[in-house]
Protein backbone atom coordinates (compact mmCIF):
# COMPACT_ATOMS: atom_id res chain seq x y z
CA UNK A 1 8.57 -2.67 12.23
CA UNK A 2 6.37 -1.79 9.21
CA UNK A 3 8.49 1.44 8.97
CA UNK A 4 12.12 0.32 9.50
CA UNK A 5 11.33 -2.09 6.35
CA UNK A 6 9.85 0.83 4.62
CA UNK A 7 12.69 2.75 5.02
CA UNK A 8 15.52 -0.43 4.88
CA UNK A 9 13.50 -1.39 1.17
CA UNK A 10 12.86 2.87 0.06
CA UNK A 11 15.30 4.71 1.50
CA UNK A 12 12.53 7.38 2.05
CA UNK A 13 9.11 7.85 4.29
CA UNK A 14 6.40 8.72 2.93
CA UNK A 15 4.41 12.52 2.93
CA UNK A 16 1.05 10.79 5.07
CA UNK A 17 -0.07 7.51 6.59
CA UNK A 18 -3.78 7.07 6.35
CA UNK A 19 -4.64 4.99 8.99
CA UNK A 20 -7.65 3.62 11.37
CA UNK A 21 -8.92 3.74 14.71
CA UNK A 22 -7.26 1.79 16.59
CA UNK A 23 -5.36 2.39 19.78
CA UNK A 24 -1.97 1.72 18.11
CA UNK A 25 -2.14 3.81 15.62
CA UNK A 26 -2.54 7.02 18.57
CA UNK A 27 0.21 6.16 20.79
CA UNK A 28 3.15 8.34 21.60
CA UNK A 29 5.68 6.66 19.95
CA UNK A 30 4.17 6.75 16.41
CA UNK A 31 3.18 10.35 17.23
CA UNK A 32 6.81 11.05 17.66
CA UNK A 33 8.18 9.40 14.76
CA UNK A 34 5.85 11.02 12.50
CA UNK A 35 6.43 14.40 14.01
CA UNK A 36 10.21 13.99 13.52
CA UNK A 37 10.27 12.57 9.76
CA UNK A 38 7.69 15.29 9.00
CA UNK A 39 4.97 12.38 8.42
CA UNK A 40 1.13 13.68 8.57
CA UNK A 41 -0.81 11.35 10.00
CA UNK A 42 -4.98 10.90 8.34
CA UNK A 43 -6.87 8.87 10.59
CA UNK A 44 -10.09 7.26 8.53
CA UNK A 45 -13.85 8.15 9.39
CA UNK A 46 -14.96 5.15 11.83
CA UNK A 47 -17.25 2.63 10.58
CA UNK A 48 -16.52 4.12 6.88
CA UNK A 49 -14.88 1.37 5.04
CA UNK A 50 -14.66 3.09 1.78
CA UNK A 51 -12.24 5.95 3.17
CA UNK A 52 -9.93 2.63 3.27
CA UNK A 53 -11.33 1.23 -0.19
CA UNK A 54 -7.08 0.66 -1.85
CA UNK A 55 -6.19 -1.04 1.26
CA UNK A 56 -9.26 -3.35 1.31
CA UNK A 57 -9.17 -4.29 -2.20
CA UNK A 58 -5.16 -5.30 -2.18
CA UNK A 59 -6.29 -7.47 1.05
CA UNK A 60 -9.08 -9.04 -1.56
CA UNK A 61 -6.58 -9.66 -4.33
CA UNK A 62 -4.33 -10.99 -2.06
CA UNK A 63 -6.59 -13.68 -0.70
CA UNK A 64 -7.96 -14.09 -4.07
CA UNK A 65 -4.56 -14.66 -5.78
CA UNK A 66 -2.41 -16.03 -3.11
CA UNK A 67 -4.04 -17.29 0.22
CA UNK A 68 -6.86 -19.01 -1.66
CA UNK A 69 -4.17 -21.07 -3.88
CA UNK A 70 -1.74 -22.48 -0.53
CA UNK A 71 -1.60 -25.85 0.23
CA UNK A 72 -3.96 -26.17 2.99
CA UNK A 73 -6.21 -23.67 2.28
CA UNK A 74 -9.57 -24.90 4.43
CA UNK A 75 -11.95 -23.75 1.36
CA UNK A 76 -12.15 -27.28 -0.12
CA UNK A 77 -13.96 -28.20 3.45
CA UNK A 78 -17.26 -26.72 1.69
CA UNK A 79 -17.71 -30.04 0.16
CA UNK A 80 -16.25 -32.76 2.49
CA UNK A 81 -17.54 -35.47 1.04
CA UNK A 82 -15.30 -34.54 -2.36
CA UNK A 83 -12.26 -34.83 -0.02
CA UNK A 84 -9.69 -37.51 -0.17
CA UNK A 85 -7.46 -37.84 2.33
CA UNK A 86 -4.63 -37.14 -0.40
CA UNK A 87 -6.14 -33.44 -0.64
CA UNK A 88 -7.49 -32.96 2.93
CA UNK A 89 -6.12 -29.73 4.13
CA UNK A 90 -5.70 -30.64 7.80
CA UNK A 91 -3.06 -33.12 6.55
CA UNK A 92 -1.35 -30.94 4.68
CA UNK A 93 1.96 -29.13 5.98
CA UNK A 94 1.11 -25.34 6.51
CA UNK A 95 3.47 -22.60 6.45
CA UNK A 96 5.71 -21.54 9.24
CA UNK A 97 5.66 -17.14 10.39
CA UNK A 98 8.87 -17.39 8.37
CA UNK A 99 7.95 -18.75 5.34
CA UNK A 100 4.45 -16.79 4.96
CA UNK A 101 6.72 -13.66 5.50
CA UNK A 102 8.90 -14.46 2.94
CA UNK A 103 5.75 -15.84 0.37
CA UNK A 104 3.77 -12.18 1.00
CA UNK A 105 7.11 -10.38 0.35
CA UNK A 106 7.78 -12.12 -2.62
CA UNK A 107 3.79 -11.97 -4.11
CA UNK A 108 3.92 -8.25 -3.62
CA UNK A 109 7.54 -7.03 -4.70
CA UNK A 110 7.98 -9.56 -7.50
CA UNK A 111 4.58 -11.13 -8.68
CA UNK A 112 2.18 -7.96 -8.01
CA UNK A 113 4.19 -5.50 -8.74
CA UNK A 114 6.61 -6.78 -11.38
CA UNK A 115 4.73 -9.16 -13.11
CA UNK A 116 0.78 -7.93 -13.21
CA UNK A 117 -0.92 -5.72 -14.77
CA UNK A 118 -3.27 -3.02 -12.68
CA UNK A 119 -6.92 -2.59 -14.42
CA UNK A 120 -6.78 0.84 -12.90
CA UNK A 121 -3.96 2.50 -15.29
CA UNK A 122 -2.28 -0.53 -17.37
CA UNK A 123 0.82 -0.31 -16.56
CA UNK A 124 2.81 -2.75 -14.06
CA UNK A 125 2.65 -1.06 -10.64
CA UNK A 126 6.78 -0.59 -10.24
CA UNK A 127 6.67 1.05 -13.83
CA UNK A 128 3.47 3.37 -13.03
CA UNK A 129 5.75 4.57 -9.94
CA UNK A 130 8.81 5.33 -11.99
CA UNK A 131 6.80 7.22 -14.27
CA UNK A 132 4.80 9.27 -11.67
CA UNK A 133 8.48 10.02 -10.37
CA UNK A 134 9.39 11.09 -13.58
CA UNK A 135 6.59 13.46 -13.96
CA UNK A 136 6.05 14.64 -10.50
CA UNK A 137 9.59 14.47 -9.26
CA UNK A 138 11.40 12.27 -6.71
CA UNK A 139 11.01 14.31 -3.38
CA UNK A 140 14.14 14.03 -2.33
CA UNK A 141 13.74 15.65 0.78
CA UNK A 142 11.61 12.37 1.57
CA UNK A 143 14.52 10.22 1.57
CA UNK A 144 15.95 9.24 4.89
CA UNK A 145 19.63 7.15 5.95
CA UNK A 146 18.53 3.92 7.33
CA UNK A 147 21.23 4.42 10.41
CA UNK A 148 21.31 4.47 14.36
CA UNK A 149 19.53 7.86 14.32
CA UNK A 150 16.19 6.78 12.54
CA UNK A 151 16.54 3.11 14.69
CA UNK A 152 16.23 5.22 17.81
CA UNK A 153 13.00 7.40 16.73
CA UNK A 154 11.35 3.87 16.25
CA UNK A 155 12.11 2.55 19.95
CA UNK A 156 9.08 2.40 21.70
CA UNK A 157 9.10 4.73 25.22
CA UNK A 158 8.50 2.85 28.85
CA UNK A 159 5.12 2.74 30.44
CA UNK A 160 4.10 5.97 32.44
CA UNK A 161 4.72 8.72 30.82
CA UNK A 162 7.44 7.19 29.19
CA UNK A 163 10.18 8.53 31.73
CA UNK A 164 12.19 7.41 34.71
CA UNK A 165 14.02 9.02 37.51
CA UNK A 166 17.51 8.78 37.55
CA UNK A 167 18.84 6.88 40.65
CA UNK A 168 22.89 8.03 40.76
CA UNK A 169 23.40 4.52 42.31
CA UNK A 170 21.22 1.89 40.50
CA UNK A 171 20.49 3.53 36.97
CA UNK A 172 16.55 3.80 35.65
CA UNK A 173 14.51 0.94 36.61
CA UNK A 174 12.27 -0.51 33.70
CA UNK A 175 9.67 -3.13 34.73
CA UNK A 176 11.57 -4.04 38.14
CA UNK A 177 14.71 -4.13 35.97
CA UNK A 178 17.42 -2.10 36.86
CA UNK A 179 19.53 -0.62 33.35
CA UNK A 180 22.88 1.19 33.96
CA UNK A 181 25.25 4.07 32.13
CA UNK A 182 28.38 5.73 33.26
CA UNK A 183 26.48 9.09 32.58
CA UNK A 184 23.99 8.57 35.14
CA UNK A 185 26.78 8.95 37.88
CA UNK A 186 27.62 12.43 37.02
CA UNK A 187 26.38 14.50 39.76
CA UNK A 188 24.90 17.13 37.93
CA UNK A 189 21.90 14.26 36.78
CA UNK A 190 21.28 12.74 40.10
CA UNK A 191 17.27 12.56 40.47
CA UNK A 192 16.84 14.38 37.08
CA UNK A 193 13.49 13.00 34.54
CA UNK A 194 14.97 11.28 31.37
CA UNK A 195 12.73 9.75 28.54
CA UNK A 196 13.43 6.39 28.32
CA UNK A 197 13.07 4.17 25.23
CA UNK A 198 13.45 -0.08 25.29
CA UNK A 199 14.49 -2.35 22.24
CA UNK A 200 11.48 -4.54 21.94
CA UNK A 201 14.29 -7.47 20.32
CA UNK A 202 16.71 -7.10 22.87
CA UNK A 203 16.22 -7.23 26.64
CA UNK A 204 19.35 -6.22 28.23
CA UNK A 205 19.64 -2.41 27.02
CA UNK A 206 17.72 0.45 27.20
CA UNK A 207 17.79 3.65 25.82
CA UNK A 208 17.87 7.07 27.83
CA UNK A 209 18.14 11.01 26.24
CA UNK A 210 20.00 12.65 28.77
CA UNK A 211 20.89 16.70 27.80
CA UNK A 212 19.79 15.88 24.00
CA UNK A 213 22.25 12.80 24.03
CA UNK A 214 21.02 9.35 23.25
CA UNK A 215 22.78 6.90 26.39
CA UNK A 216 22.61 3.46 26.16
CA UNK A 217 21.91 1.65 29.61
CA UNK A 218 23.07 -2.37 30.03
CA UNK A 219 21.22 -4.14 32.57
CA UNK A 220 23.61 -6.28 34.34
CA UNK A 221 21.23 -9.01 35.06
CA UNK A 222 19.55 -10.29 31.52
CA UNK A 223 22.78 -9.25 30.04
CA UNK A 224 23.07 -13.36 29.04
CA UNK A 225 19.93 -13.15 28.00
CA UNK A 226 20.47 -10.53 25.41
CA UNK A 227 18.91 -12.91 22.63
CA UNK A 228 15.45 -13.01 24.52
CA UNK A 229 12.88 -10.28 23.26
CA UNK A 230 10.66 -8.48 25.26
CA UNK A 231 7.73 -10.66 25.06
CA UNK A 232 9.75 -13.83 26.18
CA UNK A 233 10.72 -11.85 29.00
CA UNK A 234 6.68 -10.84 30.01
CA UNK A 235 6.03 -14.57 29.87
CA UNK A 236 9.11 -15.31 32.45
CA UNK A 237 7.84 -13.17 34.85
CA UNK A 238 4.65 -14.11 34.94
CA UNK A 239 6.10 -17.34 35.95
CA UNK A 240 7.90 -15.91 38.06
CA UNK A 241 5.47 -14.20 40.11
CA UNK A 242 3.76 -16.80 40.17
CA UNK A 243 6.60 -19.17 41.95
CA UNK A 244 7.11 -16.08 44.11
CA UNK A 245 4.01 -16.18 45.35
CA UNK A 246 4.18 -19.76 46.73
CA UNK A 247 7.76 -19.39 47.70
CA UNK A 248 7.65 -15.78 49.22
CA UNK A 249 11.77 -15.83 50.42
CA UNK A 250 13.00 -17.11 47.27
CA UNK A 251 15.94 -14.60 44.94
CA UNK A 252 14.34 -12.69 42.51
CA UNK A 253 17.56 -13.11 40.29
CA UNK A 254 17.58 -17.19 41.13
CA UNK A 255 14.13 -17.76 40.14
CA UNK A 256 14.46 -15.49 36.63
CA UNK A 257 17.68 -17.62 35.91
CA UNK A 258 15.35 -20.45 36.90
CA UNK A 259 12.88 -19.48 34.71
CA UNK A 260 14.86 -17.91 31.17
CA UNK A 261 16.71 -21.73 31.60
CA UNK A 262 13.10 -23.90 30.93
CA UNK A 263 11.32 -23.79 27.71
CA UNK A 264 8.77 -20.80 27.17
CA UNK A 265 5.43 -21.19 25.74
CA UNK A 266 5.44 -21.47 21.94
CA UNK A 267 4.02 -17.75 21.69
CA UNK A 268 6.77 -16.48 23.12
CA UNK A 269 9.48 -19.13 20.92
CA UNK A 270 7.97 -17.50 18.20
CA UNK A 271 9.24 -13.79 18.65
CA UNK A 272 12.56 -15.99 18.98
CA UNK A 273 12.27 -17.38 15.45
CA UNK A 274 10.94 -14.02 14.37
CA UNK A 275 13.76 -11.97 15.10
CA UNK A 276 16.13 -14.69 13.92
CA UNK A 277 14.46 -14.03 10.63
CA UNK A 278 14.77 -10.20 10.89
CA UNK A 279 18.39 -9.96 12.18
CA UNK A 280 20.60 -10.09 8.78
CA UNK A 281 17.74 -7.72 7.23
CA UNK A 282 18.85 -4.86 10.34
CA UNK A 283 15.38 -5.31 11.17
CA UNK A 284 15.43 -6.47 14.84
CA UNK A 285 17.59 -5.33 17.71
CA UNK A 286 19.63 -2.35 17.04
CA UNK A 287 22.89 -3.67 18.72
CA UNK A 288 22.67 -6.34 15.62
CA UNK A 289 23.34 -3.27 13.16
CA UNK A 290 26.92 -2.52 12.55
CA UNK A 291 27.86 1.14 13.49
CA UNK A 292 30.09 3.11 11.78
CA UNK A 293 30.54 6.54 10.48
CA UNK A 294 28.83 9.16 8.97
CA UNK A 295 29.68 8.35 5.68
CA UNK A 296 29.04 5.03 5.79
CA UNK A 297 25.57 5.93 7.34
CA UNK A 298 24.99 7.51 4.95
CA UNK A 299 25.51 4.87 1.94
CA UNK A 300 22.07 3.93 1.81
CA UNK A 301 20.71 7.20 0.85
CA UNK A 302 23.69 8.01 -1.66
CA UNK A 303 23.17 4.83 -3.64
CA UNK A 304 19.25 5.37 -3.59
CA UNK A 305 19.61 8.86 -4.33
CA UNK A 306 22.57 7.82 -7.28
CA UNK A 307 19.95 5.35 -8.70
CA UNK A 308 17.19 8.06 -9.26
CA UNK A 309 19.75 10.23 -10.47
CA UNK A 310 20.51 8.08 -13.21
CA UNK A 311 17.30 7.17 -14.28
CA UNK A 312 16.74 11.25 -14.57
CA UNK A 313 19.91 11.78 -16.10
CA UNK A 314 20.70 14.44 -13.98
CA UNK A 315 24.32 15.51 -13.65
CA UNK A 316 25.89 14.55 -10.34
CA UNK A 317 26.86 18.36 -10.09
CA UNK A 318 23.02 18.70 -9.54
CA UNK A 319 23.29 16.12 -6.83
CA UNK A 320 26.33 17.72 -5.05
CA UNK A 321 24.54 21.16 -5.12
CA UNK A 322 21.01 20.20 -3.61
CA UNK A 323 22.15 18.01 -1.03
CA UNK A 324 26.23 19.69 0.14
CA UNK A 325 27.96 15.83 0.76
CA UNK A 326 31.34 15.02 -0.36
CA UNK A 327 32.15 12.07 -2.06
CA UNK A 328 31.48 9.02 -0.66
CA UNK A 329 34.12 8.01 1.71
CA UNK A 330 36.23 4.76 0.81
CA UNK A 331 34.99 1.71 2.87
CA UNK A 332 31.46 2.27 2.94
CA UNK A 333 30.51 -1.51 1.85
CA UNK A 334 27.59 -4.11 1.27
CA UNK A 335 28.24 -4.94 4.63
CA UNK A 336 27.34 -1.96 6.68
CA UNK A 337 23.99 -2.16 5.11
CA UNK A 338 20.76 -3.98 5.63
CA UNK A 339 19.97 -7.08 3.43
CA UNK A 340 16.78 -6.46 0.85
CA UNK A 341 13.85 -9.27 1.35
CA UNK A 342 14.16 -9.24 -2.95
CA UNK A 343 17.86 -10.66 -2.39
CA UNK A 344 16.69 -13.76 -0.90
CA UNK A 345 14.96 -16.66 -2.66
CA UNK A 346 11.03 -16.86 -2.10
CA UNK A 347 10.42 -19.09 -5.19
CA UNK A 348 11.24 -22.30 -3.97
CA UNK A 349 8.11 -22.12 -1.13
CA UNK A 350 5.26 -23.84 -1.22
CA UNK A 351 3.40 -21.16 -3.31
CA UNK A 352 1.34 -22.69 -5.85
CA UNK A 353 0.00 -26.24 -5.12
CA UNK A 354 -3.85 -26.13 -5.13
CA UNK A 355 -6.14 -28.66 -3.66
């Protein structure tokens, strides 16, 4: 997720991610992505916090500057007996997933790196990146289309190797689910091993690369549950093992209606609201992006790439030259193209109200 808004914001990945330890940050998934954007992955010296000293000290200055100022902030609980119930935190109304999203977006895009001044080179951060651009050049072999191609590289592979065996009756079978194309029919892929790739924000599909072609499989029975994620749907079947077990002749299928028709825990209600928050961005499920042609695809680049252009003066003969596309084609809107976080109004939250 941290990539596709990369990219959606950019329009280009970056050369290397430093990153730590942990198990996430080794699985298969981000090893692929990184091997197909040409990404080199640094993982940092364990217990060595100072390999990681930038990152630390923008979590500091973000506590420091923002999270210590919110209304509710539990520091004033040092000295209770100053407290009034007027200015007694666990009164006051704290911040939904939604709106802290929106606050962090808005402290580091507009306030941070708009607004401040860095000690470290005095210059605004935005303006110290336009002019290491200008002197260092723009790497435009970094940029990348935010389209269905790069959506698909960040779909995260099925448990076990990550592949499935096609049955030419039933499909591939993910988590006791059964997902279906028209391409798994074809004779000449009965019983063959296809990687197989799920949509963590949408239920009913998968994803399978059969002969270098991306397929996408429907799974007949969440398909009216399409606007469940997939950690709604771990929470339903917990349940529903656990009514299977007392009731041992009971339909699988009844009992998961049964189940996706009650109210899920709250953890799980809050993926919901997440990717309600994500959708108009093209953040979330991939069948919520509009597809569309090539050129259209490729609008996201062209206008990134036509913005650095400008700000280089380089002629657009230059452009043509170094990268072989034609003119954009007509129709290539707003529309086809992700929302920006910067488009939407942050400054109305409950930012700055100290105790």
């Amino acid at each position: 997720m941290a990539i596709r808004s990369m990219v959606a914001l950019h329009h280009r990945v970056p050369d290397f991610f430093v990153l730590d330890n942990g198990s996430e940050f080794r699985s298969h998934a981000l090893r692929r992505l990184c091997r197909l954007n040409n990404i080199n992955v640094d993982y940092r010296p364990a217990h060595e916090a100072r390999f990681g000293a930038v990152m630390e000290r923008l979590f500091d200055t973000t506590n420091t500057e923002l999270i210590h100022n919110l209304v509710g902030n539990t520091k004033a609980l040092r000295y209770v007996r100053t407290l009034t119930k007027s200015v007694d935190p666990i009164h006051a109304d704290h911040l939904t997933f939604v709106e802290l999203h929106g606050l962090l977006e808005y402290f580091f895009f507009q306030e941070y790196n708009r607004e401040s001044i860095h000690p470290a080179h005095d210059h605004k951060p935005e303006e110290y990146a336009e002019r290491l651009f200008r002197e260092m050049g723009r790497r435009l072999e970094r940029l990348r289309p935010y389209d269905m191609t790069f959506m698909l590289q960040t779909l995260i592979p099925v448990s076990k190797g990550g592949t499935r065996e096609i049955d030419p009756r039933m499909g591939v079978t993910v988590g006791g689910i059964w997902y279906w194309t028209p391409e798994f029919a074809e004779r000449r892929n009965a019983n063959k091993k296809v990687e197989v790739y799920v949509d963590m924000w949408d239920i009913c599909v998968a994803y399978a690369l059969i002969n270098g072609k991306w397929c996408r499989c429907v799974s007949s029975l969440l398909l009216q549950f399409r606007a469940l994620t997939r950690l709604e749907l771990r929470y339903a079947f917990y349940t529903v093992r656990l009514r299977l077990k007392s009731a041992p002749s009971a339909n699988f299928e009844a009992v998961l209606a049964e189940v996706l028709g009650e109210s899920l825990p709250p953890v799980a209600e809050a993926t919901a609201c997440s990717r309600e928050f994500y959708k108009p961005y093209g953040l979330a499920s991939i069948s919520d992006r509009p597809m569309v042609d090539d050129g259209v695809l490729m609008a996201g680049v062209e206008d990134a790439l036509e913005d650095d252009l400008k700000r280089l003066e380089v002629p657009r003969s230059v452009h043509d030259a170094s990268n072989g596309h034609e003119e954009r084609r007509e129709g290539s809107g707003e529309q086809d193209r992700p929302r920006k976080f910067a488009e939407v109004d942050f400054k109305n939250l409950p930012t700055r109200n100290p105790l």
